[in-house]
Structures are given as structure tokens and as C-alpha cells.
C-alpha atoms as a PDB file:
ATOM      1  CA  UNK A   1      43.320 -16.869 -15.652  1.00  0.00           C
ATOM      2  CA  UNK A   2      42.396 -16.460 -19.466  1.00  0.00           C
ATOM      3  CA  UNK A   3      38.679 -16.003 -18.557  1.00  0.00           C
ATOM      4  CA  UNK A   4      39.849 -13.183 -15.948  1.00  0.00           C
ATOM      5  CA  UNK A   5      41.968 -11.380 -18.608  1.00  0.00           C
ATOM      6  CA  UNK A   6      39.078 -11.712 -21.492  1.00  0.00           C
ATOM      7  CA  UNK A   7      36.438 -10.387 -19.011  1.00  0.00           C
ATOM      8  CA  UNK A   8      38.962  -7.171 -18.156  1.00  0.00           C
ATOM      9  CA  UNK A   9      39.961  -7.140 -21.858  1.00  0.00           C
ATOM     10  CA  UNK A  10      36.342  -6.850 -22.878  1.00  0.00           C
ATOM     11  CA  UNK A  11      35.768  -4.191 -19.623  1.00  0.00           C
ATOM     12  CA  UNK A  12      38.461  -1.975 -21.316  1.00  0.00           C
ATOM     13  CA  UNK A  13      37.041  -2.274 -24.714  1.00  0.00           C
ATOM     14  CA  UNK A  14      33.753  -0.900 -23.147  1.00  0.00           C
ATOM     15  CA  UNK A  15      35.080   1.890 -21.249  1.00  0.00           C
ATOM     16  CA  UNK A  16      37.091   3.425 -24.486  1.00  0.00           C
ATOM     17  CA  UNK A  17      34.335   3.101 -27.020  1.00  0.00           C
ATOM     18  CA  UNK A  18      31.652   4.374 -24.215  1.00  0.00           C
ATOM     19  CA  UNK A  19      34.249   7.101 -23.176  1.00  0.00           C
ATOM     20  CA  UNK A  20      34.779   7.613 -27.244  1.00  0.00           C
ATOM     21  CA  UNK A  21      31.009   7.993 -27.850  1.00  0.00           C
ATOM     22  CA  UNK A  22      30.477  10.073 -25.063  1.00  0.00           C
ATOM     23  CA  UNK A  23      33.193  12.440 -26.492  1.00  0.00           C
ATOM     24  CA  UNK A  24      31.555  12.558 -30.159  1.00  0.00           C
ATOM     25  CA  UNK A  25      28.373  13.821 -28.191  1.00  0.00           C
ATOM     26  CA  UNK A  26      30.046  16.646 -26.572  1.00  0.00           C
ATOM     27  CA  UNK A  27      31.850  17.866 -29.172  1.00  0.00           C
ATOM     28  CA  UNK A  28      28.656  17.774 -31.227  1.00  0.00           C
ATOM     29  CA  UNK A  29      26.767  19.867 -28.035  1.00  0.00           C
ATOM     30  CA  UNK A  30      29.717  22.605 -28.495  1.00  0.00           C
ATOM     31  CA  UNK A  31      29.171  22.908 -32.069  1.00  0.00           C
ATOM     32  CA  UNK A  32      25.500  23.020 -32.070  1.00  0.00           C
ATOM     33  CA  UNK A  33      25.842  25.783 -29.388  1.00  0.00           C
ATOM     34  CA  UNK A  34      28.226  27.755 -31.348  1.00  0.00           C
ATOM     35  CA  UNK A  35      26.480  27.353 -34.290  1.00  0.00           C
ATOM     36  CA  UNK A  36      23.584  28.967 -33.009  1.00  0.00           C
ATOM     37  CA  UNK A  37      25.887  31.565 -31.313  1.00  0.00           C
ATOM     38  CA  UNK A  38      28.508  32.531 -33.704  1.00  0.00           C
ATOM     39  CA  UNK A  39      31.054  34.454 -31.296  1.00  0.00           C
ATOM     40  CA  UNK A  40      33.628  36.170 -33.486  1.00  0.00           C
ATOM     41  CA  UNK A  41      35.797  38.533 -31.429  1.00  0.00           C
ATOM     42  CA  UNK A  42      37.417  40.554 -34.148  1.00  0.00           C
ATOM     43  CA  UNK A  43      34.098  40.696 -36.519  1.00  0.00           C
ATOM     44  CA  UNK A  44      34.651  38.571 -39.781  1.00  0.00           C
ATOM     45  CA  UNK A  45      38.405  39.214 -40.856  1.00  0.00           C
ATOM     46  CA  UNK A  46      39.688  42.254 -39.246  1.00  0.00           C
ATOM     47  CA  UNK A  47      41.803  44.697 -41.221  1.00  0.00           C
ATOM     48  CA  UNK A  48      43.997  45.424 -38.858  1.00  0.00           C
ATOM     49  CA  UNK A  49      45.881  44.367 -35.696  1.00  0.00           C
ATOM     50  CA  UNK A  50      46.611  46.151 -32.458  1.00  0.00           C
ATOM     51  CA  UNK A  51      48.687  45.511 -29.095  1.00  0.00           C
ATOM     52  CA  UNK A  52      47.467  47.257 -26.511  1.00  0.00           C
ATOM     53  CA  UNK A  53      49.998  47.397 -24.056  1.00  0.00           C
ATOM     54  CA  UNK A  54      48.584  49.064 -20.904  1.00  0.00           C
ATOM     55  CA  UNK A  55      48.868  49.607 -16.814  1.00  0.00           C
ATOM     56  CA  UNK A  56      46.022  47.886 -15.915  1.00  0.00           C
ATOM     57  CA  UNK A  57      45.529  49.294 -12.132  1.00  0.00           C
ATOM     58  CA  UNK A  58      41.864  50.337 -11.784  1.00  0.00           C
ATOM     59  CA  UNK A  59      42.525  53.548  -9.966  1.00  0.00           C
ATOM     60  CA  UNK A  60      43.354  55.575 -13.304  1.00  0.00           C
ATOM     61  CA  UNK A  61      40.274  56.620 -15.237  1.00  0.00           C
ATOM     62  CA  UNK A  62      42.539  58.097 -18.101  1.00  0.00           C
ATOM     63  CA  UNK A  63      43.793  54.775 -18.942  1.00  0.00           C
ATOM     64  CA  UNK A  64      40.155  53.297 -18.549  1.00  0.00           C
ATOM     65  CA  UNK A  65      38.625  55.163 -20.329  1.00  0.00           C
ATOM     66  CA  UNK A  66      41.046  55.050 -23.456  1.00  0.00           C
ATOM     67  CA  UNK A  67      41.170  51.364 -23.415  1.00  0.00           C
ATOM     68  CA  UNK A  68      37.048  51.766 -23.883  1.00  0.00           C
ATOM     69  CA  UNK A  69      37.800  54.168 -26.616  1.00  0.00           C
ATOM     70  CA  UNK A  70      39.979  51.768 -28.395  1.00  0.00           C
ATOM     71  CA  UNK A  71      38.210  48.868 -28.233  1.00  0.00           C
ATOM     72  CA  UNK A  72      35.185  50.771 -29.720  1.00  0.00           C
ATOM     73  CA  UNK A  73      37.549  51.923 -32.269  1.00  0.00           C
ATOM     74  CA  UNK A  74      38.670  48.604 -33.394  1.00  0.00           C
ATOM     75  CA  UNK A  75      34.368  47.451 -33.898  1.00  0.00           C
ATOM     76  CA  UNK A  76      34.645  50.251 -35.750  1.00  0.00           C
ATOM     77  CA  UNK A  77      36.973  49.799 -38.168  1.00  0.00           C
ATOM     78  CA  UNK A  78      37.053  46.386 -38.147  1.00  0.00           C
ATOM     79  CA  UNK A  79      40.449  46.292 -36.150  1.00  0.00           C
ATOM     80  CA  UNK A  80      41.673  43.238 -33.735  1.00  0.00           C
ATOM     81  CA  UNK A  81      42.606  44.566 -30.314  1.00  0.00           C
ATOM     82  CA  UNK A  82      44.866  42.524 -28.154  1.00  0.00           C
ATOM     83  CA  UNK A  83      44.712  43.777 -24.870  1.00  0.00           C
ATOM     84  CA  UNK A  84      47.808  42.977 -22.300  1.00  0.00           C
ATOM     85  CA  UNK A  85      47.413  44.006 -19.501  1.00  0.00           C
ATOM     86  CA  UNK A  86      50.723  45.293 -17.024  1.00  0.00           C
ATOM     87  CA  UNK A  87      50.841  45.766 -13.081  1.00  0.00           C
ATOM     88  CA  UNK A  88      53.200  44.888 -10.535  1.00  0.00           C
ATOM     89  CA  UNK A  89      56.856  45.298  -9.742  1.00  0.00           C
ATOM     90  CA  UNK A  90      58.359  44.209 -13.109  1.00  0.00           C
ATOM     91  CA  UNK A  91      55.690  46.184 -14.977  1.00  0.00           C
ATOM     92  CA  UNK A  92      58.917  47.792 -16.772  1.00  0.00           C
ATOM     93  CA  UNK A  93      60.284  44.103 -17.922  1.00  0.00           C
ATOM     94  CA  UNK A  94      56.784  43.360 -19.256  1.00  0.00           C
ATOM     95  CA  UNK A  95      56.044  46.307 -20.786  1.00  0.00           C
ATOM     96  CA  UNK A  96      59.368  45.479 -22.862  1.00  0.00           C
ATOM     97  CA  UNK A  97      58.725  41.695 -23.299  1.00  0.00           C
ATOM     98  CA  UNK A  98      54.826  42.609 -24.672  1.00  0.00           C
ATOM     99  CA  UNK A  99      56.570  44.905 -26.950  1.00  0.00           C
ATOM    100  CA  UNK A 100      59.245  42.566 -28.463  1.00  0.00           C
ATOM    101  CA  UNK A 101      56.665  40.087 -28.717  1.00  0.00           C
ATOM    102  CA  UNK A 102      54.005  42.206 -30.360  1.00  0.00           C
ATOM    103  CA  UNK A 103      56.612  43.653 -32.597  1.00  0.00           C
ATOM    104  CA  UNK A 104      57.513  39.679 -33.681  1.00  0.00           C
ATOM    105  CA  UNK A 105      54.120  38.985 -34.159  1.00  0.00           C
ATOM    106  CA  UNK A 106      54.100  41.937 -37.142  1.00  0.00           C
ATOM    107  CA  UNK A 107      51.145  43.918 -35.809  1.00  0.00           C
ATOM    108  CA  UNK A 108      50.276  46.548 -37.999  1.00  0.00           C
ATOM    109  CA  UNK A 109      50.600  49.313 -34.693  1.00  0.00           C
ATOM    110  CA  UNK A 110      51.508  49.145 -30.900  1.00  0.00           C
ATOM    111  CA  UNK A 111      49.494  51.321 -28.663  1.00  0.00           C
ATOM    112  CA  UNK A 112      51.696  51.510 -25.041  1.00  0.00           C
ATOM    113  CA  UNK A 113      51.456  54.142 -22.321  1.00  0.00           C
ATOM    114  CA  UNK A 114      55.347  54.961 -21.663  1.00  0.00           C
ATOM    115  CA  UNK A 115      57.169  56.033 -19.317  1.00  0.00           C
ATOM    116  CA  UNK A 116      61.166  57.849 -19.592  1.00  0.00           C
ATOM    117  CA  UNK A 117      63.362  55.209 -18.453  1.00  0.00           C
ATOM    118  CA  UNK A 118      66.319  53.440 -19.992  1.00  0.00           C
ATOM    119  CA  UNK A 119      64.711  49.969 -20.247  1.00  0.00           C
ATOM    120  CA  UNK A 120      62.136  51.315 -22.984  1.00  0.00           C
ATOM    121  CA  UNK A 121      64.921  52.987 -24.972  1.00  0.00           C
END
């Protein structure tokens, strides 16, 4: 019985330092990879910081085309975007909730398309 438990003791110890090494390697493969592509979204530090609150249905160019515009804005003038998208049923509930959230996070401006109803009031 004690040889069966030292064999499976030393089994374990072999998986977690082979599993351990195995996860130094991979993180070292993600870092060399972004170290030779530096991906910043917002450019270095970004000045400023945006919620973009809009209907995201793909039939309306307007909106399309003015989420484009703002997003080339923001590169820019150095200005993070962050872009939340609203459709569906509740799109009223969401649009509120993005709002209050945005407006806790202290962006420095909220870009929504509104509509007149009481829930936005």
C-alpha cells in the first residue's frame, strides 16, 4: 500500500510541475507575440473618455456611419471610445443602465442617440 501511494504521490508531483512548466512557456509565447505586436486600443494614454451608447441594428446608415465618424475622431484626438451597443425589446432599460453606468464610471462625455420617453427623463 505505501509503495502504491509513493508511486501516485510521485505521478502527481509530475503532472503539476510538467503542467507548471508548460504554463511558464505559454505565457512566455503570449508575451513574445505581443511584444512584437504592441496592440494598444486607445493609442498610448488617451486624453479623454467616451460612451458611446448606440442602436446597433444594421439597417440604419445614419447611425453607422456616425459611429465610423467617432471612432476616427477619438484616433484623432487621442480619445478612448467605448462602444455599447443596444437592440432588442428592453433597448429602453439598457440605454438607461449604459448611462448610469457610464455616468459612474466618470467619463469625461456620453454620446447616446435618444429617444422622448419618460424612462430617459
Amino acid at each position: 500500500m505505501k509503495l502504491l501511494w509513493k508511486i501516485s504521490m510521485t505521478l502527481l508531483f509530475a503532472v503539476v510541475v510538467a503542467s507548471s512548466a508548460m504554463a511558464v512557456y505559454y505565457l512566455n509565447r503570449v508575451n513574445e507575440a505581443y511584444d512584437d505586436y504592441p496592440v494598444n486600443v486607445f493609442g498610448e494614454n488617451p486624453k479623454y473618455h467616451f460612451s458611446l451608447i448606440i442602436d446597433s441594428r444594421d439597417d440604419d446608415e445614419y447611425w453607422q456611419n456616425f459611429k465610423v465618424g467617432v471612432f476616427e475622431a477619438g484616433k484623432a484626438y487621442n480619445a478612448a471610445i467605448e462602444y455599447n451597443p443596444i437592440s432588442g425589446p428592453d433597448s429602453i432599460d439598457r440605454v438607461v443602465e449604459y448611462v448610469n453606468i457610464a455616468n459612474k464610471s466618470r467619463v469625461d462625455g456620453i454620446i447616446v442617440n435618444g429617444r422622448s420617453s419618460k424612462e430617459y427623463s
